[in-house]
Protein backbone atom coordinates (compact mmCIF):
# COMPACT_ATOMS: atom_id res chain seq x y z
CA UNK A 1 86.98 39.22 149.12
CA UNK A 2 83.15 39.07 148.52
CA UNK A 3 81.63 41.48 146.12
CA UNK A 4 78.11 41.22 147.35
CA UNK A 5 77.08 42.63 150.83
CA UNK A 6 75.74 40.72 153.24
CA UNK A 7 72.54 40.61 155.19
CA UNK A 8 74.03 41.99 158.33
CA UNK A 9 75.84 44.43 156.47
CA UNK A 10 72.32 45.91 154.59
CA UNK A 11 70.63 45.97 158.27
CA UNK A 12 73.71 48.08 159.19
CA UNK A 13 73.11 50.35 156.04
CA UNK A 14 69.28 51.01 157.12
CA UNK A 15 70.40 52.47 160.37
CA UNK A 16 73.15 54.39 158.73
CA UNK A 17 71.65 55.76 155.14
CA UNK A 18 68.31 54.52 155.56
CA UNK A 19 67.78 54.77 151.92
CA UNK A 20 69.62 55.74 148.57
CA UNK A 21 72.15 57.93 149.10
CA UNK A 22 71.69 60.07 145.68
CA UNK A 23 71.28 63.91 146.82
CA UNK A 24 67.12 64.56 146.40
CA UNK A 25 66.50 60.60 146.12
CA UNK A 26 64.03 59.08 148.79
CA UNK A 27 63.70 55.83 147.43
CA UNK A 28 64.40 53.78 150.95
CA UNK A 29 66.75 51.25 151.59
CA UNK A 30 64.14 48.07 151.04
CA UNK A 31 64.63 49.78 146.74
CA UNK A 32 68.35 49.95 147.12
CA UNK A 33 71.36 48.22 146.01
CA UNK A 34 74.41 47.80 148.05
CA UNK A 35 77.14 50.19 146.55
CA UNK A 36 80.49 50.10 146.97
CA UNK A 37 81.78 53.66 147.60
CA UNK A 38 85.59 53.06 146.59
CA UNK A 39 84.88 50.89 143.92
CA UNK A 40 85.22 46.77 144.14
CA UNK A 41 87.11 46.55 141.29
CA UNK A 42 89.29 49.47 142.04
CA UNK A 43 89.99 47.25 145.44
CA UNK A 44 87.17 48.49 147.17
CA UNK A 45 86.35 46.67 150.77
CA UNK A 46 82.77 44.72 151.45
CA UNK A 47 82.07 45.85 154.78
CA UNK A 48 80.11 48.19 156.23
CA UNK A 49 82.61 51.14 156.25
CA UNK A 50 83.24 51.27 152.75
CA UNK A 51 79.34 49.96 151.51
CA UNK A 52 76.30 52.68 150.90
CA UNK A 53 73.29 52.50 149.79
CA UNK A 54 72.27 53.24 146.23
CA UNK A 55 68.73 52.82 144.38
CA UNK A 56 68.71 51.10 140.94
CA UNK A 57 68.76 54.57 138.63
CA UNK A 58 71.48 56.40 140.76
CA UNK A 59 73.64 53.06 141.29
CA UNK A 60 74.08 52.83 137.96
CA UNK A 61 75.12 56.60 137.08
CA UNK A 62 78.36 55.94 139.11
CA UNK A 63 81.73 55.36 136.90
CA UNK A 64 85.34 56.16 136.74
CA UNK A 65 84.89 59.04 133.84
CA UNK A 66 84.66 62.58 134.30
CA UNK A 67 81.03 62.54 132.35
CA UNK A 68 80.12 60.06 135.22
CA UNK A 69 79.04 60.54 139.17
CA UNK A 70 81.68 59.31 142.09
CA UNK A 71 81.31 58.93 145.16
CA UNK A 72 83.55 59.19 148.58
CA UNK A 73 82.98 59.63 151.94
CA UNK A 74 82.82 62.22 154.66
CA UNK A 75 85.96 62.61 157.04
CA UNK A 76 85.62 63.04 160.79
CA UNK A 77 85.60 66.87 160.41
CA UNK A 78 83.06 66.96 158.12
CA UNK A 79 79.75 68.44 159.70
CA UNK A 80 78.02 64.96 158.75
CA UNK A 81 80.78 62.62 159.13
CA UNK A 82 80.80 59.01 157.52
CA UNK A 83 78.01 60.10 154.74
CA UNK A 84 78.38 59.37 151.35
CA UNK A 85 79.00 62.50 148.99
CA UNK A 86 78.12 62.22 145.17
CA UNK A 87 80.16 63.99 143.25
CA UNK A 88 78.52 65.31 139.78
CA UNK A 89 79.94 64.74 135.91
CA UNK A 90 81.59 68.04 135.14
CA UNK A 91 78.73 69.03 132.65
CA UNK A 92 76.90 69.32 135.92
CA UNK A 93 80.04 71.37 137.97
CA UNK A 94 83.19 71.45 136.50
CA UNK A 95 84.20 71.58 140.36
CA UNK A 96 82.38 67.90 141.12
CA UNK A 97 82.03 69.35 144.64
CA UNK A 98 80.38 66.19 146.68
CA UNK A 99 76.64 66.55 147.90
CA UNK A 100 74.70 64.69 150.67
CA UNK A 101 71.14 63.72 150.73
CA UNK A 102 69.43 64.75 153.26
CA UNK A 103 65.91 63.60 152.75
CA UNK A 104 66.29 60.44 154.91
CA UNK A 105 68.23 62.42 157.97
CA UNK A 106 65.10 65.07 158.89
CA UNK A 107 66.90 65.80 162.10
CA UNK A 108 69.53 67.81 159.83
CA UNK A 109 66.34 70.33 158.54
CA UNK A 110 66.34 71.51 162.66
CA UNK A 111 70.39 71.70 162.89
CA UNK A 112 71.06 75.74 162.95
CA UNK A 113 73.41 76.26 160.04
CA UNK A 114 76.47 78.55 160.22
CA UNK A 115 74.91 80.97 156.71
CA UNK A 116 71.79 82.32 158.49
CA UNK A 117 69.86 80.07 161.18
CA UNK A 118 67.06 79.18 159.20
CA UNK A 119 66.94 75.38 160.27
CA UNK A 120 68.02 73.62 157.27
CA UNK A 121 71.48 72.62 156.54
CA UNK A 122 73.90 75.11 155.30
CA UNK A 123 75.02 75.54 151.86
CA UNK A 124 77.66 73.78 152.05
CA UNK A 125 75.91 70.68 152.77
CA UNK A 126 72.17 71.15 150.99
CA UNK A 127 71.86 69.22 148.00
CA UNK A 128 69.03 71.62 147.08
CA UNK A 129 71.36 74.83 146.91
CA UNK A 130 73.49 76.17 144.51
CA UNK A 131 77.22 75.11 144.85
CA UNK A 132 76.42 72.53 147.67
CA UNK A 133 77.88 70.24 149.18
């Protein structure tokens, strides 16, 4: 199979990520790299299920080791389902619990959460709190 994505497959990434994926990052889609969330060589798929977006500096920070980010994907139960979660080196959390980025989903900051109403997305799921997701 191809490594690379295709073009159809990156316009298919702007209406899904819209830009780098990296919790905090806004760099948009245009300054991204294709990334393969289950990784190519690992016998990762090139399609747009199994691609994500990732700008030069956090594309490269991904890796197999524990002093390394991963990444996976949301399952259909999860509040944002089909996102990509980064999951930190253990220096960072010795958990490497997976957090979204949020900055290029605003509609997510009006969501109620379930820890207190306040508009933004719940701890669980803002890359901004402590222990999120």
């Amino acid at each position: 199979s191809k490594r690379l994505g295709t073009t159809d497959q990156r316009i298919v990434l702007y209406a899904k990520d819209r830009g780098c994926t990296f919790p905090g990052c806004s760099s948009p889609g245009y300054w991204s790299q294709t990334h393969h969330v289950n990784d190519w060589a690992d016998g990762g798929d090139t399609n747009a299920d199994d691609l994500t977006f990732g700008c030069e500096t956090h594309h490269a920070l991904v890796g197999p080791r524990p002093d390394q980010w991963a990444t996976t994907r949301t399952g259909p139960d999860h509040r944002f389902p089909g996102r990509t979660l980064w999951h930190p080196p253990t220096h960072i959390d010795p958990t490497r619990a997976g957090r979204l980025n949020h900055y290029h989903h605003p509609m997510e900051y009006l969501l109620r959460d379930s820890d207190g109403g306040d508009g933004a997305p719940g701890n669980d799921d803002d890359p901004r709190k402590p222990g999120a997701a």
